[in-house]
C-alpha atoms as a PDB file:
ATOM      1  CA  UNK A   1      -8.950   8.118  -9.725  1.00  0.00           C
ATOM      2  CA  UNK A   2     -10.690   5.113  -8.384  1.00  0.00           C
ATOM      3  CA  UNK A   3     -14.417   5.266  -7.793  1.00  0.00           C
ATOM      4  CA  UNK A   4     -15.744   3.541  -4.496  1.00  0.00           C
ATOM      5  CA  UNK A   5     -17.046  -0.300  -5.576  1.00  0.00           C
ATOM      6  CA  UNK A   6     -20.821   0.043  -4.817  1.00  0.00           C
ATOM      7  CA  UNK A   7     -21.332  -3.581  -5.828  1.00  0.00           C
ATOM      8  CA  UNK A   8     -20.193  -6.379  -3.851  1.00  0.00           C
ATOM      9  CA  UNK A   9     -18.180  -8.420  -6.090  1.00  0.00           C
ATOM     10  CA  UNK A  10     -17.808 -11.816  -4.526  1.00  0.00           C
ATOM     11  CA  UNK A  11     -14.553 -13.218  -4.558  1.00  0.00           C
ATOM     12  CA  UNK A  12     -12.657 -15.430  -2.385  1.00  0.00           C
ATOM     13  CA  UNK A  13      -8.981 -15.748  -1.665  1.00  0.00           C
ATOM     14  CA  UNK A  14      -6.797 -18.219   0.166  1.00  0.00           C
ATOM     15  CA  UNK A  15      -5.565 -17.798   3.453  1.00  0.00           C
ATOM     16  CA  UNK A  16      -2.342 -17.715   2.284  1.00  0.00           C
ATOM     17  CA  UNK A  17      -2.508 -14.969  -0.237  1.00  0.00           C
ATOM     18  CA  UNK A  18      -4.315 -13.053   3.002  1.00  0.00           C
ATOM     19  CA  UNK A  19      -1.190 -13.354   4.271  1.00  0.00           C
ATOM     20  CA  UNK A  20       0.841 -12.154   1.842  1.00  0.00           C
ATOM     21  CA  UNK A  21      -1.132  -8.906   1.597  1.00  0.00           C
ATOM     22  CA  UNK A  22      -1.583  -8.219   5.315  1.00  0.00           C
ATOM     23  CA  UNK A  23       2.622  -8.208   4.974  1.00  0.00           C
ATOM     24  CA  UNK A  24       2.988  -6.115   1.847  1.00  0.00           C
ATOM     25  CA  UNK A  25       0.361  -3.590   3.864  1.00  0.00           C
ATOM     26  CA  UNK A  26       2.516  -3.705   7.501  1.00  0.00           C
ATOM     27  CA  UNK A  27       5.659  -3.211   4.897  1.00  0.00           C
ATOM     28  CA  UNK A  28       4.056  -0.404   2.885  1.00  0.00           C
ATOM     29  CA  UNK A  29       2.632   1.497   6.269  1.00  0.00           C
ATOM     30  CA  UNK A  30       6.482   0.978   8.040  1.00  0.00           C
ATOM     31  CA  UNK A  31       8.201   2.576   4.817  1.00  0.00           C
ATOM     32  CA  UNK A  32       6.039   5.369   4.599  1.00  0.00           C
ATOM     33  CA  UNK A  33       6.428   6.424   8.460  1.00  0.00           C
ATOM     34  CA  UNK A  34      10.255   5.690   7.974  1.00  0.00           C
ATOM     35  CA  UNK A  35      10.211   7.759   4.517  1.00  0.00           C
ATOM     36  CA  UNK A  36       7.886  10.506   6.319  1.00  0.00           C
ATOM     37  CA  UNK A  37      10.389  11.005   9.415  1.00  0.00           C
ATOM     38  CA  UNK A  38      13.601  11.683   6.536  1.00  0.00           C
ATOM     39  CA  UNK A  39      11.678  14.749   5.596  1.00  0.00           C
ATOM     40  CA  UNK A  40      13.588  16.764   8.298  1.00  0.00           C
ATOM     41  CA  UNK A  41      16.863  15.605   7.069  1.00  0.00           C
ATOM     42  CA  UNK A  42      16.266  16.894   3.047  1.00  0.00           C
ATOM     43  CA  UNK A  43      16.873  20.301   2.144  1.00  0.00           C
ATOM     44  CA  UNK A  44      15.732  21.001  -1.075  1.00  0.00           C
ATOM     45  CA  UNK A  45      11.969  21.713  -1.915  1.00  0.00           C
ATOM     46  CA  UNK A  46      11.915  19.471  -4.891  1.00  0.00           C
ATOM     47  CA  UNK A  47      13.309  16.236  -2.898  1.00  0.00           C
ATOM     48  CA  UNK A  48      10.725  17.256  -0.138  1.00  0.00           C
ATOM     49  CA  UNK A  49       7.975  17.372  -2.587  1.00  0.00           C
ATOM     50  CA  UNK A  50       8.381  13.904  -4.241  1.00  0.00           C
ATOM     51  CA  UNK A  51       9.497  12.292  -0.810  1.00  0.00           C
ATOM     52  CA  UNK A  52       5.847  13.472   0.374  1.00  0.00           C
ATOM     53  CA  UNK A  53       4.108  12.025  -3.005  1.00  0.00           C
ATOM     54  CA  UNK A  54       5.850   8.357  -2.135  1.00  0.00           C
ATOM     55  CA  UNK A  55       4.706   8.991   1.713  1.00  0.00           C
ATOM     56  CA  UNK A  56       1.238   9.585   0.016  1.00  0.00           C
ATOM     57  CA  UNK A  57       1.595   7.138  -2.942  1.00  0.00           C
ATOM     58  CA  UNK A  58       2.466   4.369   0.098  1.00  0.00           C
ATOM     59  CA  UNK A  59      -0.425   5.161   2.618  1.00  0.00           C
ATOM     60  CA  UNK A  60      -3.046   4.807  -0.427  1.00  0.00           C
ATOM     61  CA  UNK A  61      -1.558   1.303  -1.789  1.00  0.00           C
ATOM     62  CA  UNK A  62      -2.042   0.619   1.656  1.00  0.00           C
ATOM     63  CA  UNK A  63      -5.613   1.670   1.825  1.00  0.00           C
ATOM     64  CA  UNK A  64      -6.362  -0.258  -1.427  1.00  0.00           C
ATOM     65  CA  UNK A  65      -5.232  -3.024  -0.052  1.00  0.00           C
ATOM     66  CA  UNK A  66      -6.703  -2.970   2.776  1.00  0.00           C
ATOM     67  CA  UNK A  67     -10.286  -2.330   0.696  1.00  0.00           C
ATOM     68  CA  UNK A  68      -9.570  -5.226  -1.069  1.00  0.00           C
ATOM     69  CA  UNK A  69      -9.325  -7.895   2.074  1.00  0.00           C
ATOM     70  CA  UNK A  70     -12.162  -6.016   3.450  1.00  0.00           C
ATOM     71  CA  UNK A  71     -14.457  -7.192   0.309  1.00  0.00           C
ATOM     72  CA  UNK A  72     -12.708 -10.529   0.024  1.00  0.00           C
ATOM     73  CA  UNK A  73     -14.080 -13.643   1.741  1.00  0.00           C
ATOM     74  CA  UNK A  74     -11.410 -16.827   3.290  1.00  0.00           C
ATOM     75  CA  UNK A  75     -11.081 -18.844   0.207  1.00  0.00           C
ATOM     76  CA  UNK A  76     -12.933 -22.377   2.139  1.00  0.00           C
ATOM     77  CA  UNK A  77     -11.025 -25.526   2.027  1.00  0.00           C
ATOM     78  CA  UNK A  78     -11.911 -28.237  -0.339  1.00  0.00           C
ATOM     79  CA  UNK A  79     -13.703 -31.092   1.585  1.00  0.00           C
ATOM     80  CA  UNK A  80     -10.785 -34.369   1.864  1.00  0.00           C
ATOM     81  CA  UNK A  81     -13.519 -36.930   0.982  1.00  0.00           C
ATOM     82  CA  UNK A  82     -15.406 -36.179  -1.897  1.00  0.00           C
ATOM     83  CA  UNK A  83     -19.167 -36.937  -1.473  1.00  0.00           C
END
């Protein structure tokens, strides 16, 4: 279990790596509402049960995620002319 980061920890990432986890997030969130609706189609308890832990498994990833762009800051572009 993952205790909440009291400490601002100061890190920067590149806009492109932003990117990359905004998509994995948007893919993570679709696949659990698309993995959430199939629960009316399974029968058996069991299947329901660990088709609901990757629905829940999915929405926290997502979460984290989303945690972690909150605390990161734009990676700033390296001046062209160096003083």
């Amino acid at each position: 279990m993952a205790l909440p980061c009291t400490v601002q920890e100061g890190f920067e990432i590149s806009p492109r790596f932003r990117k990359t986890v905004e998509e994995r997030i948007a893919r993570l969130e679709r696949d659990a509402d698309y993995d959430e609706a199939q629960l009316d189609r399974l029968d058996d308890i069991d299947h329901i049960r660990r088709q609901m832990r990757l629905v829940a498994v999915q929405r926290a990833e997502a979460l984290r995620m989303r945690l972690f762009l909150d605390r990161a800051k734009n990676l700033l572009p390296r001046p062209l002319i160096e003083m």
